[in-house]
C-alpha atoms as a PDB file:
ATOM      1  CA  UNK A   1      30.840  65.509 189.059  1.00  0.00           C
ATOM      2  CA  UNK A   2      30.347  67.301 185.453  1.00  0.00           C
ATOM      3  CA  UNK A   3      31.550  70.936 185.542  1.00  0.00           C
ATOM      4  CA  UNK A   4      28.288  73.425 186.111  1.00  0.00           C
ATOM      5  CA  UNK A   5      26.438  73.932 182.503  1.00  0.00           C
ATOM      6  CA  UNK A   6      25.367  77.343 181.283  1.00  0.00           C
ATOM      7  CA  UNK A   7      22.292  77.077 181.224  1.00  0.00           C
ATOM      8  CA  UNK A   8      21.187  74.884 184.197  1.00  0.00           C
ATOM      9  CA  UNK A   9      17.518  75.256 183.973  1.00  0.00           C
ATOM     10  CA  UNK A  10      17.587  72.303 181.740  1.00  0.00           C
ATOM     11  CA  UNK A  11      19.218  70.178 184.917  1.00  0.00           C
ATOM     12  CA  UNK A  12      15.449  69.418 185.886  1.00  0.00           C
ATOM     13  CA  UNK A  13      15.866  65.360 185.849  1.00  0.00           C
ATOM     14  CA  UNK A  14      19.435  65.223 185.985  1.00  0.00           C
ATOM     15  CA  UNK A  15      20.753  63.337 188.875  1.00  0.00           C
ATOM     16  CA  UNK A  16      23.654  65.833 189.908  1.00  0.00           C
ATOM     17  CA  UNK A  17      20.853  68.669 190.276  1.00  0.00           C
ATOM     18  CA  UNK A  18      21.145  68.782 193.955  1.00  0.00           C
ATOM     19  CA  UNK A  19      24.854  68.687 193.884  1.00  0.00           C
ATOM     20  CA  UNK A  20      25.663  71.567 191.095  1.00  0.00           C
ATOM     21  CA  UNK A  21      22.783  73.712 192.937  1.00  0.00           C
ATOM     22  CA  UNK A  22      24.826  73.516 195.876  1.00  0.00           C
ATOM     23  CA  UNK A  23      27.981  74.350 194.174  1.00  0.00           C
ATOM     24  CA  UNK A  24      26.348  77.102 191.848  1.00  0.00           C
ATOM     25  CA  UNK A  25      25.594  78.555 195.249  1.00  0.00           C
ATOM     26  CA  UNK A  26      28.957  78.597 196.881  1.00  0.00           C
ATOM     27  CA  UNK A  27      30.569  79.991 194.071  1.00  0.00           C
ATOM     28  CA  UNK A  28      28.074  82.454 193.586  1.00  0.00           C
ATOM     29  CA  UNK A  29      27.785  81.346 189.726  1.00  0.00           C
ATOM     30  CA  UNK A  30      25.676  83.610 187.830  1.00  0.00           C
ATOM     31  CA  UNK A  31      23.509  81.245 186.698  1.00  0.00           C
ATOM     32  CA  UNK A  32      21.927  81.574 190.175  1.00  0.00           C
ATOM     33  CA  UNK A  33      20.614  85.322 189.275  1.00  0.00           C
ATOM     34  CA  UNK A  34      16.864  85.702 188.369  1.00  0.00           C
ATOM     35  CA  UNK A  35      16.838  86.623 184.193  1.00  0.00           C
ATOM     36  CA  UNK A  36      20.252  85.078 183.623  1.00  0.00           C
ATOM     37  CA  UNK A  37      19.733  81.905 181.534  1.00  0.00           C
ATOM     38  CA  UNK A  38      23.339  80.319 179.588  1.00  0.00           C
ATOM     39  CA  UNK A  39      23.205  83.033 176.686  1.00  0.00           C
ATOM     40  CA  UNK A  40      23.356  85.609 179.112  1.00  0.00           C
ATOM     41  CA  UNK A  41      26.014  84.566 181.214  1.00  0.00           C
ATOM     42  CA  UNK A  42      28.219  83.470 178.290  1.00  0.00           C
ATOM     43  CA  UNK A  43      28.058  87.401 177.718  1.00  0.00           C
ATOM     44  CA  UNK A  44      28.928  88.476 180.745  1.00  0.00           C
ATOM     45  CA  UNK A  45      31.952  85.996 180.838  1.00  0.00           C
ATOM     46  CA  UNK A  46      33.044  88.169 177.836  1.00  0.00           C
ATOM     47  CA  UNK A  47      32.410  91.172 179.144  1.00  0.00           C
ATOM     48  CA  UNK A  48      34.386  90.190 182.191  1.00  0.00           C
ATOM     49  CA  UNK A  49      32.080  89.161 185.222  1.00  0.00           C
ATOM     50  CA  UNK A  50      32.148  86.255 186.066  1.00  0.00           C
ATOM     51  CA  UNK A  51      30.493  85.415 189.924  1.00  0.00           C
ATOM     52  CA  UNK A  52      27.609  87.446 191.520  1.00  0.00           C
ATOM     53  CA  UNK A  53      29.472  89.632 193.332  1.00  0.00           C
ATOM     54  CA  UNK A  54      31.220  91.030 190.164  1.00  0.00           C
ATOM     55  CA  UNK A  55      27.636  91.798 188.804  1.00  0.00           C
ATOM     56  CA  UNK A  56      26.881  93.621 192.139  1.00  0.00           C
ATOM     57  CA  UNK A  57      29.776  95.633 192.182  1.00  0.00           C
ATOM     58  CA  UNK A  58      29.434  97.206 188.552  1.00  0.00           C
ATOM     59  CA  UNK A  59      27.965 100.689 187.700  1.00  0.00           C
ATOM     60  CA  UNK A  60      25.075 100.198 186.352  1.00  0.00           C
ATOM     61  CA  UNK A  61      25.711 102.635 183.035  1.00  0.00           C
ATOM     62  CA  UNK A  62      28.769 100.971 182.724  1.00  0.00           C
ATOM     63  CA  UNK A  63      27.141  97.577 182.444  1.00  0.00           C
ATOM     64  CA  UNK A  64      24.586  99.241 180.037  1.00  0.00           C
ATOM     65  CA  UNK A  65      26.965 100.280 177.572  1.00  0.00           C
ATOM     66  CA  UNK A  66      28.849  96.966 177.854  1.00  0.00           C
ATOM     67  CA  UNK A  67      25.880  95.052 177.210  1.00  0.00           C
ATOM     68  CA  UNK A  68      24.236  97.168 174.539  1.00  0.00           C
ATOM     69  CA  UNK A  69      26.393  95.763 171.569  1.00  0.00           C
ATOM     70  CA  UNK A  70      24.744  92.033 172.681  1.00  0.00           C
ATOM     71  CA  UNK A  71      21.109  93.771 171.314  1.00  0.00           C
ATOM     72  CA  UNK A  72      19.398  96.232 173.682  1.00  0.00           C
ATOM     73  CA  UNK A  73      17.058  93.976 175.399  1.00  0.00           C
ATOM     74  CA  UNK A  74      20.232  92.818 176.983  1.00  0.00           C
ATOM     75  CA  UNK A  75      21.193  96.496 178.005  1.00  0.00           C
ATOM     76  CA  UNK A  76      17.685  97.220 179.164  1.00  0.00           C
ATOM     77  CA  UNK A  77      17.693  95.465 181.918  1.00  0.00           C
ATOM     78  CA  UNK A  78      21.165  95.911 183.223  1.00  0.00           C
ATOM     79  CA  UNK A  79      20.237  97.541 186.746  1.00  0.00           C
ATOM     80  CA  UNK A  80      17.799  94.740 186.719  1.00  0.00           C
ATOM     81  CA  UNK A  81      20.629  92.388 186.797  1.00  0.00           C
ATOM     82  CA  UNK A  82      22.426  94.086 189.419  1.00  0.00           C
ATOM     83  CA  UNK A  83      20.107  95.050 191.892  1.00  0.00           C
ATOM     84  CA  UNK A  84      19.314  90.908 191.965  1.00  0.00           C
ATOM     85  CA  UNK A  85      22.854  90.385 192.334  1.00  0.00           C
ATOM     86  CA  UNK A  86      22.952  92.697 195.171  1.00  0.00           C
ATOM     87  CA  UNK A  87      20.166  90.850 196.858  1.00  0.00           C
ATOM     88  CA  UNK A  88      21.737  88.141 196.599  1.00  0.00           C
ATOM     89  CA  UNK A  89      25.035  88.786 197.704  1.00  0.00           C
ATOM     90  CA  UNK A  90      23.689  90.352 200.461  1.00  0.00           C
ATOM     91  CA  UNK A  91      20.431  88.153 201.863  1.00  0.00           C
ATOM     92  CA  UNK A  92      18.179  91.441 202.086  1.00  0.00           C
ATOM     93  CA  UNK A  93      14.769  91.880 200.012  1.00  0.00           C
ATOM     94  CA  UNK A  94      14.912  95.362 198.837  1.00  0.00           C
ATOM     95  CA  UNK A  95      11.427  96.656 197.655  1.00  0.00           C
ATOM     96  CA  UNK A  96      11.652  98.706 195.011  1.00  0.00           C
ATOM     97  CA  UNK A  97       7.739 100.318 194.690  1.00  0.00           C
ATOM     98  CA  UNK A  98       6.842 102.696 197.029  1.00  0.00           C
ATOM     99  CA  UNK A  99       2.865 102.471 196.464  1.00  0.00           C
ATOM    100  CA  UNK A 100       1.087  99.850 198.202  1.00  0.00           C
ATOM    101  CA  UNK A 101       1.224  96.286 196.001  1.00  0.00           C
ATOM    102  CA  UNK A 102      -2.033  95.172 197.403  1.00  0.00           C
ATOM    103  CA  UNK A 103      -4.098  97.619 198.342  1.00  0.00           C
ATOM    104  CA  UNK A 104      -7.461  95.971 197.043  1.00  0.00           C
ATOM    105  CA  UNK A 105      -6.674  93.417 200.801  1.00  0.00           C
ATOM    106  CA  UNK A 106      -7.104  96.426 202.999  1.00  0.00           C
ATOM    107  CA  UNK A 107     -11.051  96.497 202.299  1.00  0.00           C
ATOM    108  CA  UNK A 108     -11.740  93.382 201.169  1.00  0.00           C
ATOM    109  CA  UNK A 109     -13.901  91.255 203.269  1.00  0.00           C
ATOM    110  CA  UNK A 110     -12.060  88.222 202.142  1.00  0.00           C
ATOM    111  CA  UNK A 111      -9.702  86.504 199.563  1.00  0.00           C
ATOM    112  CA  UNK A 112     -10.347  83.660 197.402  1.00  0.00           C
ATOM    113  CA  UNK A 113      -7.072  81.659 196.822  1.00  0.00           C
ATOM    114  CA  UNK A 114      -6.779  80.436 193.495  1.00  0.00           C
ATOM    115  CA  UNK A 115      -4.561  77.366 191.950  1.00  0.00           C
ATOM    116  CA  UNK A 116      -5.252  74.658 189.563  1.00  0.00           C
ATOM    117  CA  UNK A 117      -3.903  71.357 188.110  1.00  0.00           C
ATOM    118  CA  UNK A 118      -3.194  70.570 184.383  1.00  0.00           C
ATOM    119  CA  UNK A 119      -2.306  67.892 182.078  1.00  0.00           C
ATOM    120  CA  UNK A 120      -1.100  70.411 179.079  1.00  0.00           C
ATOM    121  CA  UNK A 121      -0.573  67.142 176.963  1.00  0.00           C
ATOM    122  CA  UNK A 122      -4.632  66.471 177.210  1.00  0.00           C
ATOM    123  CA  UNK A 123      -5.429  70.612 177.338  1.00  0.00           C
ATOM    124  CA  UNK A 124      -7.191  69.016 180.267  1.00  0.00           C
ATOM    125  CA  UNK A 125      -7.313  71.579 183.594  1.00  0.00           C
ATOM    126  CA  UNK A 126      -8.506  68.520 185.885  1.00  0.00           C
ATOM    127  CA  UNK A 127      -8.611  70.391 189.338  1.00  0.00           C
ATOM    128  CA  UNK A 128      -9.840  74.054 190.631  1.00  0.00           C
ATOM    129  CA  UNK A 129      -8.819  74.536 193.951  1.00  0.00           C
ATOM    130  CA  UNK A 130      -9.914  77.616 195.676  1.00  0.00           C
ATOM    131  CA  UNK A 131      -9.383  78.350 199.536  1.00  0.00           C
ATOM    132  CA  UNK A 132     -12.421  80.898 200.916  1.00  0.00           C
ATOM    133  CA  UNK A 133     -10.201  82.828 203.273  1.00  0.00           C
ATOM    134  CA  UNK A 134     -12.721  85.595 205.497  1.00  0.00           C
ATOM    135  CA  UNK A 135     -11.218  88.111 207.667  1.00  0.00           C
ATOM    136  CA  UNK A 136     -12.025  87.999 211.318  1.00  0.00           C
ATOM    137  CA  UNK A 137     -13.792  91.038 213.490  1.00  0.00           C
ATOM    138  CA  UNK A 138     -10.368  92.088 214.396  1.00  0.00           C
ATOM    139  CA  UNK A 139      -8.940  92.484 210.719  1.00  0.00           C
ATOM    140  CA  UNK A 140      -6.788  89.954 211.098  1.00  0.00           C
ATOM    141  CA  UNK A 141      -6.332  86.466 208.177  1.00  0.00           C
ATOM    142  CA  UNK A 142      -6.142  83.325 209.932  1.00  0.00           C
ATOM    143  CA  UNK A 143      -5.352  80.758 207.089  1.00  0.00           C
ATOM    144  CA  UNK A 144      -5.368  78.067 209.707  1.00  0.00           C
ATOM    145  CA  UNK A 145      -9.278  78.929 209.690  1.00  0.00           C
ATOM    146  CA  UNK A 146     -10.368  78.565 205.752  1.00  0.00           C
ATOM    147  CA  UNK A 147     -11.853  76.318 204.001  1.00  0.00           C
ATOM    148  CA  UNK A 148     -10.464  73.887 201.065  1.00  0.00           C
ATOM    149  CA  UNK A 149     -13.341  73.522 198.211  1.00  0.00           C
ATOM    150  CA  UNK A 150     -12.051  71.967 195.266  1.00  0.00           C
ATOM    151  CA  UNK A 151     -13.562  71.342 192.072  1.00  0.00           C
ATOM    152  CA  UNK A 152     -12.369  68.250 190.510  1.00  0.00           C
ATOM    153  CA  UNK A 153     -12.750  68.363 186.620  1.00  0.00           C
ATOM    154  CA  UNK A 154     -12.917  64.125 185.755  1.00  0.00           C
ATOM    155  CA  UNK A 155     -13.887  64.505 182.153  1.00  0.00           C
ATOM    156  CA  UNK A 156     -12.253  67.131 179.768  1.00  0.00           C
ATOM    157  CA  UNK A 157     -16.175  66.710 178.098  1.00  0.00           C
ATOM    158  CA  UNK A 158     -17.876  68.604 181.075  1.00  0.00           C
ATOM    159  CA  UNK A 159     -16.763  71.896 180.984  1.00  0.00           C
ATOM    160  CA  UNK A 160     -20.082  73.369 181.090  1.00  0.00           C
ATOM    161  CA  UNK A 161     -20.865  71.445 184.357  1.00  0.00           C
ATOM    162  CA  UNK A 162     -16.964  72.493 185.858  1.00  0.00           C
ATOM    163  CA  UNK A 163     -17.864  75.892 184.806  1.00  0.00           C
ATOM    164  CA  UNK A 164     -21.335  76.434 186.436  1.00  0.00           C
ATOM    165  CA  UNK A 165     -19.853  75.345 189.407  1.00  0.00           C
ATOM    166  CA  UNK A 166     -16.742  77.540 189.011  1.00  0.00           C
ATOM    167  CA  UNK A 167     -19.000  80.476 188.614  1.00  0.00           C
ATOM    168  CA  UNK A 168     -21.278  79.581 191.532  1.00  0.00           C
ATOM    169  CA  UNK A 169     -18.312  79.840 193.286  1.00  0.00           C
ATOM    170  CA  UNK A 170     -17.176  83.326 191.969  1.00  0.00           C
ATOM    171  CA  UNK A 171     -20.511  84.848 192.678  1.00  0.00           C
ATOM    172  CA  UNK A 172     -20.741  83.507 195.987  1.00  0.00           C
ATOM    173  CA  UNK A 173     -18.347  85.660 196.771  1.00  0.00           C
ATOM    174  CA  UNK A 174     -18.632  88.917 194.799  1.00  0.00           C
ATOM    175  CA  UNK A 175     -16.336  91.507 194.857  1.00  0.00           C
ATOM    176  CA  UNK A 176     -13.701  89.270 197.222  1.00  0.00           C
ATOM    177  CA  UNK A 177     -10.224  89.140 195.337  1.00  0.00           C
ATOM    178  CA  UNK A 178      -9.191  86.302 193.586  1.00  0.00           C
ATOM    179  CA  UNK A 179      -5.383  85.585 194.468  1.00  0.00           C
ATOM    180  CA  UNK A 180      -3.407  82.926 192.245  1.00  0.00           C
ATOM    181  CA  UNK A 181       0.329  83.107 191.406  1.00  0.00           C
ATOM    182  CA  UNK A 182       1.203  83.383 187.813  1.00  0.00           C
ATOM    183  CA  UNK A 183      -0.965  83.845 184.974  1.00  0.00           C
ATOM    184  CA  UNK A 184      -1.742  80.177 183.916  1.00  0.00           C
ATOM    185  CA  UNK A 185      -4.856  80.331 186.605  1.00  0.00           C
ATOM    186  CA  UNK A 186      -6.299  83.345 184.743  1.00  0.00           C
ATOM    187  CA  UNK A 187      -5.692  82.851 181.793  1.00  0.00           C
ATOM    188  CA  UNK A 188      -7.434  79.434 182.803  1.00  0.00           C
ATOM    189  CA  UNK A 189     -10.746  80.759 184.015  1.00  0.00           C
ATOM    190  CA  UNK A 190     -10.715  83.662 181.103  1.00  0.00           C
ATOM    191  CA  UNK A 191     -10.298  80.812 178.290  1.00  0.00           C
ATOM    192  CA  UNK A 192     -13.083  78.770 179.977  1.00  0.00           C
ATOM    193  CA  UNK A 193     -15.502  81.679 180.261  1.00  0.00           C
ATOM    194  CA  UNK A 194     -15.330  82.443 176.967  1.00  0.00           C
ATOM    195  CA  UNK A 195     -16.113  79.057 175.664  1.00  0.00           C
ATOM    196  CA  UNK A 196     -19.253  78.702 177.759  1.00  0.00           C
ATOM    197  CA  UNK A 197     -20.140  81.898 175.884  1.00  0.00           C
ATOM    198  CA  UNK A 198     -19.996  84.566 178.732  1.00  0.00           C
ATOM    199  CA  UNK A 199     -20.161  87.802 177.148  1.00  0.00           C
ATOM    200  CA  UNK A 200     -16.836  90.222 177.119  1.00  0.00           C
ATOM    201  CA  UNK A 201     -18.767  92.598 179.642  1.00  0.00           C
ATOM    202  CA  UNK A 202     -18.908  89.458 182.450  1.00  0.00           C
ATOM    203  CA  UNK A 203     -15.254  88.494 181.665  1.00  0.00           C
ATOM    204  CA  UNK A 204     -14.336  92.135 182.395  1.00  0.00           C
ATOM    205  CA  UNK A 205     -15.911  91.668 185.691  1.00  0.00           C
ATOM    206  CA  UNK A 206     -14.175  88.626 186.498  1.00  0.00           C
ATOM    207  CA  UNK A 207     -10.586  89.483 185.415  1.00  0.00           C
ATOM    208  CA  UNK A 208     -11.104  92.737 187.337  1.00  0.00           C
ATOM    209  CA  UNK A 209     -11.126  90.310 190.862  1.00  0.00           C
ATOM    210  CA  UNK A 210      -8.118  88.198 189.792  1.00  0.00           C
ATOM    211  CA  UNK A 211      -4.677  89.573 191.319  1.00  0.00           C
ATOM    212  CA  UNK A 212      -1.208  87.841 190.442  1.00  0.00           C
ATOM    213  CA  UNK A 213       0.330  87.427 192.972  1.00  0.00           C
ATOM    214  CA  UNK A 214       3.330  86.444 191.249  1.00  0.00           C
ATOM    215  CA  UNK A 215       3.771  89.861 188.537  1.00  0.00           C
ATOM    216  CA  UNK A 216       2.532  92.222 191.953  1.00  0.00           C
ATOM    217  CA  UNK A 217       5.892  90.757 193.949  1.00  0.00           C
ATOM    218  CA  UNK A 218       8.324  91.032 190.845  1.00  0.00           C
ATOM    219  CA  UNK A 219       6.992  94.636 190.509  1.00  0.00           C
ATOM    220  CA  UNK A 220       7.290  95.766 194.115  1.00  0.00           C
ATOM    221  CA  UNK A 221      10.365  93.186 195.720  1.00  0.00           C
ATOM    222  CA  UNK A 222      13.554  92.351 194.803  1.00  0.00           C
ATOM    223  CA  UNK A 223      14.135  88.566 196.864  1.00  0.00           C
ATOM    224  CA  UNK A 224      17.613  87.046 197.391  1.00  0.00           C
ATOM    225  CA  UNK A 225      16.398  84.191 195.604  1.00  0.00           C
ATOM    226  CA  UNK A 226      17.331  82.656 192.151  1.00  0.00           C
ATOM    227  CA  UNK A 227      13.885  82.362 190.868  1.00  0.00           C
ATOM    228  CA  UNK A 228      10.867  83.417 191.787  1.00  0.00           C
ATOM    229  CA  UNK A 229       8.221  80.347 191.475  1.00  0.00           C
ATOM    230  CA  UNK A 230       5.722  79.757 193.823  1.00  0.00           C
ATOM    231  CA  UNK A 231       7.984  76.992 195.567  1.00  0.00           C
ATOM    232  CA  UNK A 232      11.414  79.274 195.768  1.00  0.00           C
ATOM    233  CA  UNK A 233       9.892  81.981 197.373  1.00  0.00           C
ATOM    234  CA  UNK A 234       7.521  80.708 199.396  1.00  0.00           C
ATOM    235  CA  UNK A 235      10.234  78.232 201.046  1.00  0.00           C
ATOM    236  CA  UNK A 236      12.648  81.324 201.385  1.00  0.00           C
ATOM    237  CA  UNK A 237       9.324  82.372 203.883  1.00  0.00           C
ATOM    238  CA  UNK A 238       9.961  79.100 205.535  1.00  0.00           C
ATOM    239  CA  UNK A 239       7.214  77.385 204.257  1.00  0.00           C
ATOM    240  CA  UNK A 240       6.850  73.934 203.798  1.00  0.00           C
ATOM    241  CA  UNK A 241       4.884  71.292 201.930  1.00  0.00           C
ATOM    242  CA  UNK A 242       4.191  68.414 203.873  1.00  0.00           C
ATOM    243  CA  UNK A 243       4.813  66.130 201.138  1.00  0.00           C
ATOM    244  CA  UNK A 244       8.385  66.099 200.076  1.00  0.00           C
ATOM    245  CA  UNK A 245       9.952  67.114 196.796  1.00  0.00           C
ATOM    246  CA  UNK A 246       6.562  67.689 194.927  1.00  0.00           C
ATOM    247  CA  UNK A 247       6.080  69.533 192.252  1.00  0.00           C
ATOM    248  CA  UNK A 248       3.354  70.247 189.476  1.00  0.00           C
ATOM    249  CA  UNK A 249       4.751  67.134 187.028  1.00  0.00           C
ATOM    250  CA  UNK A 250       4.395  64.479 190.101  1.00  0.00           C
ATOM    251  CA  UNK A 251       1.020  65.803 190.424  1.00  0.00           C
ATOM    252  CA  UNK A 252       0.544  65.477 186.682  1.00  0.00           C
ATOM    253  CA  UNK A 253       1.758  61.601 187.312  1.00  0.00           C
ATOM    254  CA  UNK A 254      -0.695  60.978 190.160  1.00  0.00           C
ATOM    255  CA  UNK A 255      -3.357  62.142 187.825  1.00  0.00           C
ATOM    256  CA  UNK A 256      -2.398  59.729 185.335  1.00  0.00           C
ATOM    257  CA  UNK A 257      -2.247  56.611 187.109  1.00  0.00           C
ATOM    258  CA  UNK A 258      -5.319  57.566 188.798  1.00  0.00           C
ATOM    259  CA  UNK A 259      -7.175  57.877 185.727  1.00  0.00           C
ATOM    260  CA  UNK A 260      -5.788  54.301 184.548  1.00  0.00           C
ATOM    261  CA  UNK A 261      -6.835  53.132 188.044  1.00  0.00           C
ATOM    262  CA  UNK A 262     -10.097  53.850 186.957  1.00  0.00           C
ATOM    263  CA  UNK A 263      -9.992  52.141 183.567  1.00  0.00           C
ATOM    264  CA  UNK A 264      -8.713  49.388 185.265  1.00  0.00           C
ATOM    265  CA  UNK A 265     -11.514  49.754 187.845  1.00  0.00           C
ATOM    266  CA  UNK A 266      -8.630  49.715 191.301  1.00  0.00           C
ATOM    267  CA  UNK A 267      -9.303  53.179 192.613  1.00  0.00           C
ATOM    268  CA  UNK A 268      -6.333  54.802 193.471  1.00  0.00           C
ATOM    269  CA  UNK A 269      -7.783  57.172 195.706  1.00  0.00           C
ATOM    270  CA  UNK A 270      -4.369  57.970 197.873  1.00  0.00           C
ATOM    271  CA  UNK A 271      -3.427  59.368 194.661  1.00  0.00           C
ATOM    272  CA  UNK A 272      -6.186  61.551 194.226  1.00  0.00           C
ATOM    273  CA  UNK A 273      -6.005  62.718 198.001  1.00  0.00           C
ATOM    274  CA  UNK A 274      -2.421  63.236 197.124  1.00  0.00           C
ATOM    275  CA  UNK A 275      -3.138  65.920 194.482  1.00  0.00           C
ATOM    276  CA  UNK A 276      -5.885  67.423 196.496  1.00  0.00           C
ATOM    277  CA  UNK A 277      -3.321  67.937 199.722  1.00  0.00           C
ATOM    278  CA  UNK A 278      -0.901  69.227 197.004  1.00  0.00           C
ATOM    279  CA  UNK A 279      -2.905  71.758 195.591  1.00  0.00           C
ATOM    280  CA  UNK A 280      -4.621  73.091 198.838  1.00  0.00           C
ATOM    281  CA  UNK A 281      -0.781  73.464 200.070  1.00  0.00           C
ATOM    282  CA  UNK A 282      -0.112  75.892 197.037  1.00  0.00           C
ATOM    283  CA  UNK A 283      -3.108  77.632 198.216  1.00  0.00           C
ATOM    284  CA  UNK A 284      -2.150  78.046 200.883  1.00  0.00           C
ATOM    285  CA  UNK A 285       1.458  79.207 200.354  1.00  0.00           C
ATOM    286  CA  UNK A 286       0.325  81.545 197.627  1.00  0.00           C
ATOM    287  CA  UNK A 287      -0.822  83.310 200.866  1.00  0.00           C
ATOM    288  CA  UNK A 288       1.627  83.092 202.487  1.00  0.00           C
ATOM    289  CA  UNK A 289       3.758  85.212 200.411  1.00  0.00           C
ATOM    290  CA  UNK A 290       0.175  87.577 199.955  1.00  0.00           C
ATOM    291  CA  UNK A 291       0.408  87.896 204.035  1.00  0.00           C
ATOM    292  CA  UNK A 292       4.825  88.249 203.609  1.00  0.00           C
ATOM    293  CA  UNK A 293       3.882  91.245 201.314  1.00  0.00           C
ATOM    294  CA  UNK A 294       0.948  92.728 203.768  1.00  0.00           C
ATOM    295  CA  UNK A 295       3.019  92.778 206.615  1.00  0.00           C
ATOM    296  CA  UNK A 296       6.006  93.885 204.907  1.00  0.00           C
ATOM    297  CA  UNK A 297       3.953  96.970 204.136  1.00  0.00           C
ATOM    298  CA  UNK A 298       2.724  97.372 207.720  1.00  0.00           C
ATOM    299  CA  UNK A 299       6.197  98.217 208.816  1.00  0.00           C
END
């Protein structure tokens, strides 16, 4: 087995990934800490820490200073660094805002849940998946309840079609929250609206539904997780995806050889009912961490 490489989020397709993760994680390697890449840990080497529970044991001024010859954006974000590495070394979230996170749920008649599916290559955003997610009489989400409705985008030459339907959607339900983790769903929707010529006043109203729940958990939670994608966290919540080792570039495949299915007139449609089960499953556990940080609240 090759020794563990500094920077091991380039060990996507390598063939020891499973192995060095498990290592990295025994010997609490730093590469394992949220916002330590290989530059970053090289430094640290010099400045003398070299495992996670070396970085959770400094003083955080100490660390600072250290650090601040490197450039300050290193320095900046020293207690950062630590308070992840305590996480870590401990297995306890800490939350770290004391203001609500979501405090637009406690109102809100229901959630839309937000998550699409891309080919970057072809700029081509193929599928919208939204799950319409109502609150019961009691108060109470029941996920198990919802509906899937996805809006499959076939051509990259009908966006004004996948758009009237997108904004159907969005004004079926006004004023419900639109939940998505990360920014590439909003940033998505924004880009579309404004080439179907919506005016900047309607796009304000829009953006002002759409919540991240991505940047509202790195705000209010420190995890004792490495990263914090949709698929780390929401498995350290002990969910799972019913089909195995998935991820948004096998989706990206299926897409592809459906599409040549079609040239080639052989449907492929266990492909496309792969991508839809995908997607509705990252609905879904984009809620799941949405209900994690409710709850957590609640107590």
């Amino acid at each position: 087995a090759p020794n563990l490489t500094a920077d091991r989020k380039k060990c996507t397709l390598c063939s020891w990934k499973k192995f060095c993760d498990e290592k990295a994680s025994q010997e609490g390697d730093l590469s394992e800490v949220s916002g330590i890449g290989g530059t970053r840990k090289n430094i640290l080497y010099e400045i003398g820490i070299k495992n996670i529970k070396e970085l959770a044991s400094i003083n955080s001024y100490d660390l600072s200073n250290k650090l601040n010859k490197y450039g300050e954006n290193h320095a900046k974000i020293a207690n950062q660094l630590i308070k992840q590495a305590q996480a870590q070394d401990s297995q306890l979230p800490e939350k770290i805002q004391h203001s609500e996170i979501l405090p637009e749920l406690k109102d809100a008649k229901g959630v839309l849940i937000y998550d699409i599916e891309s080919d970057p290559d072809a700029r081509h955003d193929f599928l919208h998946g939204f799950i319409c997610l109502e609150k019961n009489k009691n108060g109470d989400w029941e996920i198990e309840k919802s509906q899937y409705q996805p809006i499959l985008n076939l051509n990259n030459n009908n966006q004004k079609i996948i758009w009237k339907k997108i904004k159907k959607k969005l004004k079926s339900f006004p004023n419900w929250p639109i939940l998505h983790y990360g920014e590439t769903e909003s940033l998505a929707i924004f880009r579309l609206a404004k080439e179907q010529g919506e005016t900047e006043q309607e796009i304000y109203k829009i953006k002002n539904n759409f919540i991240d729940i991505h940047a509202r958990l790195r705000k209010g939670w420190i995890l004792p997780i490495k990263n914090y994608s949709l698929k780390t966290v929401a498995k350290w919540l002990n969910f799972k995806w019913n089909q195995e080792n998935l991820n948004g570039a096998k989706a990206l495949l299926w897409w592809r050889q459906w599409l040549e299915s079609l040239s080639k007139k052989k449907r492929k449609l266990s492909k496309l009912k792969s991508i839809l089960k995908y997607n509705k499953e990252d609905c879904i556990a984009t809620w799941k961490i949405a209900e994690w940080i409710i709850r957590e609240e609640q107590t």
